[in-house]
Protein backbone atom coordinates (compact mmCIF):
# COMPACT_ATOMS: atom_id res chain seq x y z
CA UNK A 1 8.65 119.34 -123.91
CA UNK A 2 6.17 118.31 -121.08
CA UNK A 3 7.62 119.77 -117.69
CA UNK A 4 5.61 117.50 -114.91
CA UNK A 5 6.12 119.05 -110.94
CA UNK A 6 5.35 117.01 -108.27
CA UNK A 7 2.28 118.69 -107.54
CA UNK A 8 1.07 117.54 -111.14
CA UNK A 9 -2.71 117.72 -110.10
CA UNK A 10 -2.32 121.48 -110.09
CA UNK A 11 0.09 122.11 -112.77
CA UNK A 12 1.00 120.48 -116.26
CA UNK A 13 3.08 122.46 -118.45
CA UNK A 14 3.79 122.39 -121.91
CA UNK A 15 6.49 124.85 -123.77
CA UNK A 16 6.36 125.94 -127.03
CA UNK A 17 7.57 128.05 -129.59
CA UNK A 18 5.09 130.39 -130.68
CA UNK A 19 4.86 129.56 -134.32
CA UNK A 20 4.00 125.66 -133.28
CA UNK A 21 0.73 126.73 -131.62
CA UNK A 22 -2.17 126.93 -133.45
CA UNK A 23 -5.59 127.45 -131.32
CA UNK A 24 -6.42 123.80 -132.41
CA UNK A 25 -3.14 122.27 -130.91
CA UNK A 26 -4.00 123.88 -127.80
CA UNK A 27 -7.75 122.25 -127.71
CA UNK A 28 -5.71 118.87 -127.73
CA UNK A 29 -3.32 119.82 -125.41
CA UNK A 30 -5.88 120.68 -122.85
CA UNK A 31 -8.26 118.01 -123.79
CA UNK A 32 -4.99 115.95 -122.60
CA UNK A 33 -4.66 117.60 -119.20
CA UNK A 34 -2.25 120.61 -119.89
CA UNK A 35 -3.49 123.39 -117.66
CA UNK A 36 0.00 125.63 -118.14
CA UNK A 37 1.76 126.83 -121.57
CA UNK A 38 5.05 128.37 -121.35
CA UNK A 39 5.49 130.43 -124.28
CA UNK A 40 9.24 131.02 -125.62
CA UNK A 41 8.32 134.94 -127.10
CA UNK A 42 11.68 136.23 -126.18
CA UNK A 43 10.86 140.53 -127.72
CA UNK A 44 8.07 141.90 -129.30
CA UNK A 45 10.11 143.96 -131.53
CA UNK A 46 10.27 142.37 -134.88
CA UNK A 47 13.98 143.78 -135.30
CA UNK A 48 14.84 142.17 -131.92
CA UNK A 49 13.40 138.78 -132.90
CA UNK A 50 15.59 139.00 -136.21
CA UNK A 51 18.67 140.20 -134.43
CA UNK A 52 18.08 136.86 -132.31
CA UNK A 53 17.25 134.54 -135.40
CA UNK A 54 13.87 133.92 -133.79
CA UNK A 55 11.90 132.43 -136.32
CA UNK A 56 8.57 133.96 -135.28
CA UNK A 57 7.05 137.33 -135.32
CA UNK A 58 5.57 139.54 -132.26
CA UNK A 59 2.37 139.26 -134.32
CA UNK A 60 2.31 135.41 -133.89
CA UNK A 61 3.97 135.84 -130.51
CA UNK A 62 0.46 137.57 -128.88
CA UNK A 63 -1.73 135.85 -131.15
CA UNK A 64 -0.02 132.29 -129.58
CA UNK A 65 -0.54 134.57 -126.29
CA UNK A 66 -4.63 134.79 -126.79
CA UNK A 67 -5.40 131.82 -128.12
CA UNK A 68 -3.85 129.87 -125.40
CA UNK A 69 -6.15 132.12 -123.20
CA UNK A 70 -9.16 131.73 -125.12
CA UNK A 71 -9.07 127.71 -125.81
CA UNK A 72 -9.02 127.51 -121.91
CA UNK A 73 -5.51 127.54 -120.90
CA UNK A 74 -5.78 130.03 -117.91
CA UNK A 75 -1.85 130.07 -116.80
CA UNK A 76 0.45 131.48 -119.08
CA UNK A 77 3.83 132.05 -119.02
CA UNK A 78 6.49 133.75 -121.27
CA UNK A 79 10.06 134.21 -121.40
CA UNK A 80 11.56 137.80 -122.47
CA UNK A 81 15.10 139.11 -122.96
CA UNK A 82 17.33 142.26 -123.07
CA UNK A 83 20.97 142.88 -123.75
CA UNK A 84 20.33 142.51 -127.61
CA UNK A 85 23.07 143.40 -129.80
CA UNK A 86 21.61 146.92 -131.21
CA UNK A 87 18.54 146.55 -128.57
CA UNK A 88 17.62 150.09 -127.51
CA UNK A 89 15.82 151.13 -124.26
CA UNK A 90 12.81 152.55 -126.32
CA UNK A 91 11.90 149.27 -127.97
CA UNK A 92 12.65 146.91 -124.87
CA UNK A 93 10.21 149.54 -123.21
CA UNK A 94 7.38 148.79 -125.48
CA UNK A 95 8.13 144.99 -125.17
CA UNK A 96 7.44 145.51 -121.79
CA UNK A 97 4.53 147.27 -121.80
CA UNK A 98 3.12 145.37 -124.41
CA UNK A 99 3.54 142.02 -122.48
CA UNK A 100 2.08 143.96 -119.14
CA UNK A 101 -1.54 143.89 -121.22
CA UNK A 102 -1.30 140.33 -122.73
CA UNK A 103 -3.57 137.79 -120.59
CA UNK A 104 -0.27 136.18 -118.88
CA UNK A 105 0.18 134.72 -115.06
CA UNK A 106 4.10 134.72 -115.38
CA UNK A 107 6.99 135.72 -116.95
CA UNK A 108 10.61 134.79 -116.97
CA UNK A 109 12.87 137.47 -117.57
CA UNK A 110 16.65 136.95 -118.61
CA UNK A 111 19.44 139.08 -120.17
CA UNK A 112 21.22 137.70 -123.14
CA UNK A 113 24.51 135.54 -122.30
CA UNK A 114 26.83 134.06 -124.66
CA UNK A 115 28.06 130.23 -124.58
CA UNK A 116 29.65 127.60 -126.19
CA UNK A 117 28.63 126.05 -129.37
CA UNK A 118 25.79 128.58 -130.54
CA UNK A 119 25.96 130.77 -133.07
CA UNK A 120 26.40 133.89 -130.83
CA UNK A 121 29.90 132.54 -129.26
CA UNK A 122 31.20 131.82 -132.71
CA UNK A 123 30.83 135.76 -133.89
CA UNK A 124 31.04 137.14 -130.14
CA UNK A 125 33.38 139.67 -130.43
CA UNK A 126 31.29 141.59 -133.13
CA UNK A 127 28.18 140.59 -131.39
CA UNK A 128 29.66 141.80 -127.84
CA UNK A 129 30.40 145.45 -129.47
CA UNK A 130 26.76 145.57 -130.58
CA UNK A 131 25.18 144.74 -127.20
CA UNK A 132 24.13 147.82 -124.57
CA UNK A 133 26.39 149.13 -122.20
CA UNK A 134 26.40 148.40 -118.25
CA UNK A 135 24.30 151.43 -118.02
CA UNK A 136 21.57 150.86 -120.44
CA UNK A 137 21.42 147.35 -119.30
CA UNK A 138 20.66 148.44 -115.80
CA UNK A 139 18.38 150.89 -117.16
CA UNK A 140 16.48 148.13 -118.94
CA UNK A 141 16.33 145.66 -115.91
CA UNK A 142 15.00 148.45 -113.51
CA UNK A 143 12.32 149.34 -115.74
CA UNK A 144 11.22 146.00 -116.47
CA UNK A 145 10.98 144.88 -112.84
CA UNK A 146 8.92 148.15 -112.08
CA UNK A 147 7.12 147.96 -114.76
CA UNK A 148 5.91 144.30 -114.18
CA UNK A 149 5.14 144.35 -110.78
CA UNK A 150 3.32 147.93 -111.06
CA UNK A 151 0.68 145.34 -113.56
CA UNK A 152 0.72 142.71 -110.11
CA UNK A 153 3.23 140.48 -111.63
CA UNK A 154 5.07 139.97 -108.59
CA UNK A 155 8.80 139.06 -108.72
CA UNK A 156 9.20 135.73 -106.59
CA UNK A 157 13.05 134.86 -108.21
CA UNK A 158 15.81 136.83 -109.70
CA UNK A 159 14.38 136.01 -113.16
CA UNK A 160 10.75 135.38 -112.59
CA UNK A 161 7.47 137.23 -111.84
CA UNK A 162 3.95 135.74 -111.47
CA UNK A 163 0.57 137.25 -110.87
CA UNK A 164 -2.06 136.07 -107.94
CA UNK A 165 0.52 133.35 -106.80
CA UNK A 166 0.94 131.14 -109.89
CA UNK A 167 4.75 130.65 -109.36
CA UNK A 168 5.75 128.28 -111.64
CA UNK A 169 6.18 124.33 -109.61
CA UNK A 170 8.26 123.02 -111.89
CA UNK A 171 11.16 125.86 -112.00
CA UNK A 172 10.61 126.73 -108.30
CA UNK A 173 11.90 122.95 -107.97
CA UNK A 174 15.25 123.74 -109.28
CA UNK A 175 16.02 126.69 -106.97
CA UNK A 176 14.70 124.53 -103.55
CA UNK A 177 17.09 121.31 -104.48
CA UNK A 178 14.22 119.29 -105.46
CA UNK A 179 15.11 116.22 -107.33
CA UNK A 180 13.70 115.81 -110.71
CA UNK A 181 14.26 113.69 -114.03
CA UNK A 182 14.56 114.56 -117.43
CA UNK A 183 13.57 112.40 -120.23
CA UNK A 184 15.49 112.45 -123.90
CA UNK A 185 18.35 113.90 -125.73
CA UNK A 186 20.07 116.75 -123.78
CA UNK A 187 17.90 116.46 -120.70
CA UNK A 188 19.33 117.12 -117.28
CA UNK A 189 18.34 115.18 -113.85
CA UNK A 190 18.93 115.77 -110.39
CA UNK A 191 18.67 112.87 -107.89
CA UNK A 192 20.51 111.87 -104.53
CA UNK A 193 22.79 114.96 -104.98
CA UNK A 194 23.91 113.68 -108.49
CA UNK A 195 23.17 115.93 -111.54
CA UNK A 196 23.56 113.84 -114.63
CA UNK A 197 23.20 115.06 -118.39
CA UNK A 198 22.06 112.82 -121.48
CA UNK A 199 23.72 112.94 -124.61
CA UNK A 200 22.85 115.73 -126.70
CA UNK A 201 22.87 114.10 -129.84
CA UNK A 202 19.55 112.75 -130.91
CA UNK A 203 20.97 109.99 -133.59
CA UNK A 204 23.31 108.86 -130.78
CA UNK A 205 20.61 108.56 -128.44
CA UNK A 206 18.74 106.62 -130.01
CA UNK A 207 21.36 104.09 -130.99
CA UNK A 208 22.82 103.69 -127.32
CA UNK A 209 18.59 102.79 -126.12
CA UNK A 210 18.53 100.21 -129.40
CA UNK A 211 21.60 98.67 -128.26
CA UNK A 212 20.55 98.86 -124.06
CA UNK A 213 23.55 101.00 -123.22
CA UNK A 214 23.28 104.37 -120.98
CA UNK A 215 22.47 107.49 -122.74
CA UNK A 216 24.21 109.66 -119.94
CA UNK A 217 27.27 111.49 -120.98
CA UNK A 218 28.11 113.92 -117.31
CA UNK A 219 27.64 113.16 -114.31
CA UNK A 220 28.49 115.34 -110.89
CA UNK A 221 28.51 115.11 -107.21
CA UNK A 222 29.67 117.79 -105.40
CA UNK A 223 31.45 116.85 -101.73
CA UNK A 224 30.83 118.29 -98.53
CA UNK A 225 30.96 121.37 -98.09
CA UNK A 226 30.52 122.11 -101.84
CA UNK A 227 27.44 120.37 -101.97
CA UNK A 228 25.26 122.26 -98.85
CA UNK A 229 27.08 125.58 -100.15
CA UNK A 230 25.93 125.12 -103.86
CA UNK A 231 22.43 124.15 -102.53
CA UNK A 232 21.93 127.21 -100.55
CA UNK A 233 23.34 129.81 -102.71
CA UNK A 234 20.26 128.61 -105.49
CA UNK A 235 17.95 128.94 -102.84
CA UNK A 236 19.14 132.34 -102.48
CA UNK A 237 17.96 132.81 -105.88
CA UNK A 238 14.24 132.97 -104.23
CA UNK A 239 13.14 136.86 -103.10
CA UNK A 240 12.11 135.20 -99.63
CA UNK A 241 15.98 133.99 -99.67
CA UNK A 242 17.31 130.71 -97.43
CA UNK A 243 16.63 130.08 -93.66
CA UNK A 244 20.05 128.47 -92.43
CA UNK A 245 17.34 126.70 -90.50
CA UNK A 246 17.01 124.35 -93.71
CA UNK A 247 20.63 124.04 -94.12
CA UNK A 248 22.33 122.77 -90.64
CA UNK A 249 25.49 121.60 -92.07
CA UNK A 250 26.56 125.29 -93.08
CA UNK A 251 30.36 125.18 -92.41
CA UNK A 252 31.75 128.04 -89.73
CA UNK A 253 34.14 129.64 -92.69
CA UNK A 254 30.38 129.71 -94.74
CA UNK A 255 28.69 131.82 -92.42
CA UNK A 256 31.67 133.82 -92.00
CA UNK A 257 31.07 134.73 -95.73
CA UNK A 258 27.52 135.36 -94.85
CA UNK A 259 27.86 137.96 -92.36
CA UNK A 260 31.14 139.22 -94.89
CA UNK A 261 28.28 140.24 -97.35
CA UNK A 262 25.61 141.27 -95.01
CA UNK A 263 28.02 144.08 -94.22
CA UNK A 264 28.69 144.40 -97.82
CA UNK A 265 25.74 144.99 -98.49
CA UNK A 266 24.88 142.18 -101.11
CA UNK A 267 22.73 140.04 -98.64
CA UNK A 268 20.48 141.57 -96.01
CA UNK A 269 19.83 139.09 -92.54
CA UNK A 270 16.75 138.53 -91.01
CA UNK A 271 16.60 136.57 -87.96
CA UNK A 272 17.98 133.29 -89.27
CA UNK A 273 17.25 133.81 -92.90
CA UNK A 274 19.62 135.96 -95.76
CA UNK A 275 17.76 137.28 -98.59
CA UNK A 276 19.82 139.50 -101.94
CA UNK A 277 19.75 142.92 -101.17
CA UNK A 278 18.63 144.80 -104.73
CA UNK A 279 22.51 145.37 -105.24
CA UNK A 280 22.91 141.53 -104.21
CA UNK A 281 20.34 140.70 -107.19
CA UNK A 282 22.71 142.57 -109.26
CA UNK A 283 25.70 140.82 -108.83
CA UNK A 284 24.13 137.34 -107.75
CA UNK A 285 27.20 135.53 -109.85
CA UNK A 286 29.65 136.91 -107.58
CA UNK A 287 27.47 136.33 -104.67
CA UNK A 288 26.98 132.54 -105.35
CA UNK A 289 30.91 131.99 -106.64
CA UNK A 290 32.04 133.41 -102.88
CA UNK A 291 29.97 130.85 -101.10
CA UNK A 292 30.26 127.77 -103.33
């Protein structure tokens, strides 16, 4: 999938699995314009990978890793996760550290959540017993976000780290409100306030473009004040936070809830902007459900 930000002259991304990259792939890609790969390594613990019915190894993982680096692709990104079922803290540890010395400019880091259809929901009660505890899981977040930005990658986002300022265009997009369209099956868009799905079936799709009918199948527009709320508790998402500067239209009863968690502790205030405190970052769900 080709992810193009509006500053396209500086960034062109491509993501990929790493067993679909092949040091000759990349050649073409670049030779096409790419300048960014975002690589979807997830662990680099074969058990992990197999636990998650990742279809590569950590082997192909790096090697993916270092030959995007050496056919000229300078910008590299890749996603990890923790809260495995049967993860430990020892072998999310060496993920860590092994990603730390891997020629990368960012990194996306998420925790394992389980939704409707996949796999995971349909066995999630024996998969829920299996994942770590609150306190592990803690213990794995806190060591990955020290461990990362001791090597300069620099958490910019809840979820996302970069090193010497590549933030990534395209996802910083989503958290500032910035519209954007997706093309094909299961893409999501986001123009004039209205974020609109297409159908996730690929056969279907296809048939409803033959036959010159629409291909979306959800659409939603929040109202005021749901809209400027929703808007500004993403932004939030950002380390820097949200200047209510940016967001005039900020109901009374909203800042109210503002100032509520400033003295809770989950958002800190500085002059006109609020930023997640480190306990805010924790609990950002909660944060964001209380102001939208």
């Amino acid at each position: 999938m080709l992810l193009f930000p509006n500053n396209c002259a500086n960034e062109i991304t491509l993501e990929a699995n790493p067993e679909d990259l092949s040091f000759e792939k990349i050649c073409a890609y670049k030779s096409l314009g790419i300048n960014r790969i975002s690589i979807g390594v997830e662990s680099l613990n074969e058990t992990d990978l197999k636990t998650i019915r990742r279809t590569h190894t950590a082997h192909q993982a790096i090697k993916a890793i270092e030959e995007s680096k050496r056919a000229g692709i300078d910008n590299i990104s890749i996603d990890l996760m923790y809260d495995l079922p049967n993860q430990t803290i020892e072998s999310w540890e060496k993920t860590v550290q092994l990603a730390t010395k891997l020629p990368i400019t960012h990194l996306s880091l998420y925790n394992m959540t389980i939704e409707e259809p996949s796999y995971y929901f349909k066995h999630r009660d024996k998969i829920t017993a299996q994942m770590p505890q609150d306190e592990d899981s803690l213990t794995m977040l806190n060591y990955a976000v020290d461990e990362l930005e001791s090597s300069g990658l620099k958490r910019y986002e809840i979820s996302a780290f970069c090193r010497d300022g590549l933030i990534s265009n395209h996802n910083i997009g989503y958290w500032i409100g910035r519209p954007f369209i997706g093309l094909g099956p299961s893409a999501w868009s986001y123009c004039n306030g209205e974020r609109y799905r297409n159908i996730g079936n690929l056969k279907k799709w296809i048939e409803e473009i033959e036959n010159n009918k629409p291909t979306i199948d959800y659409t939603e527009k929040l109202d005021y004040p749901n809209n400027i709320n929703e808007l500004f508790a993403i932004r939030l998402r950002l380390i820097d936070g949200a200047d209510i500067k940016d967001f005039p239209s900020l109901s009374d009863e909203t800042m109210s809830k503002l100032e509520k968690m400033v003295v809770e502790n989950y958002l800190s205030k500085q002059g006109s902007s609020f930023s997640l405190t480190k306990m805010g970052r924790l609990f950002y769900n909660d944060v964001a459900s209380e102001i939208v």
